[in-house]
Protein backbone atom coordinates (compact mmCIF):
# COMPACT_ATOMS: atom_id res chain seq x y z
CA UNK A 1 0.00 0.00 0.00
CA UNK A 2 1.90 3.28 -1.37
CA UNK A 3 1.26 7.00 -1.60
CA UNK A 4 2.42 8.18 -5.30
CA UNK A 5 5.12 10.85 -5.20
CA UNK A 6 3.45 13.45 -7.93
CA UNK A 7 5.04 16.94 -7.76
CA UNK A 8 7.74 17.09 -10.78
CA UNK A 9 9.73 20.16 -9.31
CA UNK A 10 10.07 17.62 -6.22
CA UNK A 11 11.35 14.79 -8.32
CA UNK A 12 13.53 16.97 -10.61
CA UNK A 13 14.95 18.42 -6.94
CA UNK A 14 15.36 14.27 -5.96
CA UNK A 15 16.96 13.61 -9.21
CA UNK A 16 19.50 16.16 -8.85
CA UNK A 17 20.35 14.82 -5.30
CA UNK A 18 20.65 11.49 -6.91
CA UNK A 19 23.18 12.63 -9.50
CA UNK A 20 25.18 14.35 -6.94
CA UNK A 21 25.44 11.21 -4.47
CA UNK A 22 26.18 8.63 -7.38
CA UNK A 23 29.25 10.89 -8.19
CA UNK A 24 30.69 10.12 -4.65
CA UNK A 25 31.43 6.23 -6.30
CA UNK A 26 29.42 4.43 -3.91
CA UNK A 27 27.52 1.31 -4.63
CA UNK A 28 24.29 2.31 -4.77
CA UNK A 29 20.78 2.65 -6.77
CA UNK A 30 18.66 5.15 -7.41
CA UNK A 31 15.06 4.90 -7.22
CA UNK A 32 13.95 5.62 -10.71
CA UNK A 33 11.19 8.83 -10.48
CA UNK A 34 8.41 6.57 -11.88
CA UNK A 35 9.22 4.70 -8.64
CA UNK A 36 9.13 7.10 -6.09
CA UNK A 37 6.57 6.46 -3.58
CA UNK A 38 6.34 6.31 0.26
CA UNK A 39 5.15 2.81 1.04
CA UNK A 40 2.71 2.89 3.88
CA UNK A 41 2.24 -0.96 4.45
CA UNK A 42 3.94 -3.81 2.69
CA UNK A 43 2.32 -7.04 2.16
CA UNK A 44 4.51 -9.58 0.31
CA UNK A 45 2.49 -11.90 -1.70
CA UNK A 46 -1.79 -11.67 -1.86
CA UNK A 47 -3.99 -13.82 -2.80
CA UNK A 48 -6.55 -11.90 -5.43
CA UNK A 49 -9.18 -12.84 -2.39
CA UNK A 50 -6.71 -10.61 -0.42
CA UNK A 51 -6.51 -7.97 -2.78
CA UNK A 52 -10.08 -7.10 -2.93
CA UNK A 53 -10.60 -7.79 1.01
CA UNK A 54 -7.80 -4.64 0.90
CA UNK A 55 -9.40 -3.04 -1.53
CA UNK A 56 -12.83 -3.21 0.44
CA UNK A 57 -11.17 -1.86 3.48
CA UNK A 58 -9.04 0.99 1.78
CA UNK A 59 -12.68 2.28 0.74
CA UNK A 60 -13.27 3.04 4.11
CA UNK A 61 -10.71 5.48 4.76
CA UNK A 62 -12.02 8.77 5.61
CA UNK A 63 -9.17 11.12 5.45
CA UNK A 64 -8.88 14.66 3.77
CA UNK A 65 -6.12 15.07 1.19
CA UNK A 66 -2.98 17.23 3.24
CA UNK A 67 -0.04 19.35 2.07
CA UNK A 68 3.12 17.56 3.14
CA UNK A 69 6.90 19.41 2.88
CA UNK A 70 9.91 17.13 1.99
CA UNK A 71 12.98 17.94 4.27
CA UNK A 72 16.48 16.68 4.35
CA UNK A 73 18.38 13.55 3.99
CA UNK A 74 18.67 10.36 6.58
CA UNK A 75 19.69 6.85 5.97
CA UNK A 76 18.66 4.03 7.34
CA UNK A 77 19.56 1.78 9.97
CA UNK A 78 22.39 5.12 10.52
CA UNK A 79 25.16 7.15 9.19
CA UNK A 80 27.68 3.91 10.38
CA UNK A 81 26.05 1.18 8.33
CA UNK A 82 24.21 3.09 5.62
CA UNK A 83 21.46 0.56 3.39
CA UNK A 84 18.60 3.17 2.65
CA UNK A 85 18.65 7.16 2.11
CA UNK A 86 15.72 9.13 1.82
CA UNK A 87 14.25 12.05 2.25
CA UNK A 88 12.16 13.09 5.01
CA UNK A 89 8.62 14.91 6.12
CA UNK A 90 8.12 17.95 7.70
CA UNK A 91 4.33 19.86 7.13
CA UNK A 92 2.39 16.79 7.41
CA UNK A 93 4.10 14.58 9.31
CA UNK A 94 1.05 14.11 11.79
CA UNK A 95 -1.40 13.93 9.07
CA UNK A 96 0.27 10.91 7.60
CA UNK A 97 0.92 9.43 10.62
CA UNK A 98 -2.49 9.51 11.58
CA UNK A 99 -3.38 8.09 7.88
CA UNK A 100 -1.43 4.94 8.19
CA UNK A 101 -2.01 4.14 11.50
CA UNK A 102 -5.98 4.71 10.48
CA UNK A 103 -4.83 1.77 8.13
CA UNK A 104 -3.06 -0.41 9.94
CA UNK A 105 -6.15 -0.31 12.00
CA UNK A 106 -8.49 -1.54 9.29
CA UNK A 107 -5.88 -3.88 8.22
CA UNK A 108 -5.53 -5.56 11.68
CA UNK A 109 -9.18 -6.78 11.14
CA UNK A 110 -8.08 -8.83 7.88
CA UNK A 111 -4.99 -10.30 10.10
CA UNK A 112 -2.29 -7.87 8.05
CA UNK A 113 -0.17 -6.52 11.06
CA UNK A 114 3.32 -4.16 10.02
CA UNK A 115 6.02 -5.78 11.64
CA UNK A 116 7.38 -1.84 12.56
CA UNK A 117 5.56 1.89 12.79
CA UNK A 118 5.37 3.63 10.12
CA UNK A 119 7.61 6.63 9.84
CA UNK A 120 7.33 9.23 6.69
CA UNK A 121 10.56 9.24 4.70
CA UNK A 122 10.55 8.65 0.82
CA UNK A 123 13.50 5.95 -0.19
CA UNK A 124 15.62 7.73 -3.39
CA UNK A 125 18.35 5.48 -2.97
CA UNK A 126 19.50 2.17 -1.87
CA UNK A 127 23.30 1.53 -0.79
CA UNK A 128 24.55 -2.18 -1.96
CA UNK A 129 27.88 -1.95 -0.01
CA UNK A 130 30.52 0.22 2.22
CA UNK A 131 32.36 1.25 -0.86
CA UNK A 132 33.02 4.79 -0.97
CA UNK A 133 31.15 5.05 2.27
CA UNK A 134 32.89 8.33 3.18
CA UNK A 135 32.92 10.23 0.33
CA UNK A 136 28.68 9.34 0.26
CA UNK A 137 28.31 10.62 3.37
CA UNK A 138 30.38 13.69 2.35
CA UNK A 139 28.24 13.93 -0.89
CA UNK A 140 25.01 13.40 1.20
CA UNK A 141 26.09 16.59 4.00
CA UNK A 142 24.77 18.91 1.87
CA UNK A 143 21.34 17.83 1.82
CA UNK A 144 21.08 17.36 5.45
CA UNK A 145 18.55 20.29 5.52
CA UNK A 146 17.31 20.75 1.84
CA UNK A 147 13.98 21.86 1.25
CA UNK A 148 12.80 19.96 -1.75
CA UNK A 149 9.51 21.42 -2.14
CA UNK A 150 5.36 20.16 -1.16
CA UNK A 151 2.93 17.91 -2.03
CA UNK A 152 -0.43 16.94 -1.88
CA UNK A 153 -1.13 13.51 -0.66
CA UNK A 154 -4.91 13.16 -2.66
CA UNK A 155 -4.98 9.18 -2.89
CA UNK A 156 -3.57 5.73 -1.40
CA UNK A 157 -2.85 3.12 -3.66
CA UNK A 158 -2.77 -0.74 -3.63
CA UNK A 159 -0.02 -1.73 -5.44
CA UNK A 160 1.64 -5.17 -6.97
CA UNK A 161 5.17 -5.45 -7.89
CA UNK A 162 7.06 -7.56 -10.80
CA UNK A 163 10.54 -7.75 -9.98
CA UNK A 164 12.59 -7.63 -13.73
CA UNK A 165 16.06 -8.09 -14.40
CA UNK A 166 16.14 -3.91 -14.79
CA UNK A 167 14.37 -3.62 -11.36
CA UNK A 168 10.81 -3.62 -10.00
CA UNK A 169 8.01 -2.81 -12.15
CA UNK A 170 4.69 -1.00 -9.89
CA UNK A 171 1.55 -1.36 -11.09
CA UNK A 172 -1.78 -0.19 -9.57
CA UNK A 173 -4.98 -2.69 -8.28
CA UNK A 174 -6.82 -0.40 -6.63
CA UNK A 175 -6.79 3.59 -5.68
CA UNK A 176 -8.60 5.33 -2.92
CA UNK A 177 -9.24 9.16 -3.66
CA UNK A 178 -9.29 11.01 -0.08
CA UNK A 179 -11.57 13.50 0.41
């Protein structure tokens, strides 16, 4: 279950990032734009039954589409033993909090429980190894506090993914407009 990333100043501003921190020689990948998404529960593999069970509950959702602000970088687990960096949510924050843990409520009825609480940050890169590790984190210093610009989170999205030899490939089953 994902919320699309759709504001193309924001991606062009995560692109650029991108470009910078693959210049520091590190092993990593970047999320492609088409990609980017903050994923609000995963589920692994569904049954169709399962799907539409998901589907039926996502319809019950009553949230009002909110503005959220994308601030700085982080990386997950830390700065030591980097594997994820993303960028994080400022305006919002509570909002979409509130949203997925409305979710994970709903969810809980169908026996779907997130094995960790959700926390807003929107992956743009994945880190394969230590190599270069210093000169990333270097690269990455500058973005510590970058504003990259707002969204509007409007809709939630049930999502399947095909992983392909050229990475994952996202396709939407079902799309809840908020309002």
């Amino acid at each position: 279950m994902s919320v699309d990333l759709n504001n193309e100043d924001v991606i062009k501003n995560i692109l650029n990032v991108q470009t910078v921190l693959e210049k520091s020689g590190a092993d990593l990948k970047s999320i492609e734009p088409k990609n980017l998404h903050f994923t609000l529960h995963f589920f692994g593999e569904l049954s169709v039954e399962e799907s539409v069970s998901i589907s039926d509950v996502l319809k019950d959702i009553h949230v009002s589409p909110f503005k959220i602000s994308f601030n700085g970088l982080g990386f997950f687990p830390s700065s030591n033993r980097i594997s994820v960096i993303w960028v994080g949510v400022n305006e919002g924050r509570k909002e979409f909090i509130d949203l997925a843990e409305q979710i994970e409520s709903k969810l809980e009825i169908l026996n779907f429980k997130s094995d960790k609480k959700f926390t807003p940050h929107l992956t743009i890169c994945r880190v394969r190894s230590g190599k270069n590790k210093e000169e990333l984190y270097k690269s990455a210093e500058n973005f510590f506090s970058m504003s990259f610009g707002t969204d509007t989170i409007s809709s939630i999205k049930l999502k399947v993914s095909k992983l392909t030899p050229k990475g994952p490939f996202y396709s939407d089953l079902f799309e809840q407009i908020l309002s």
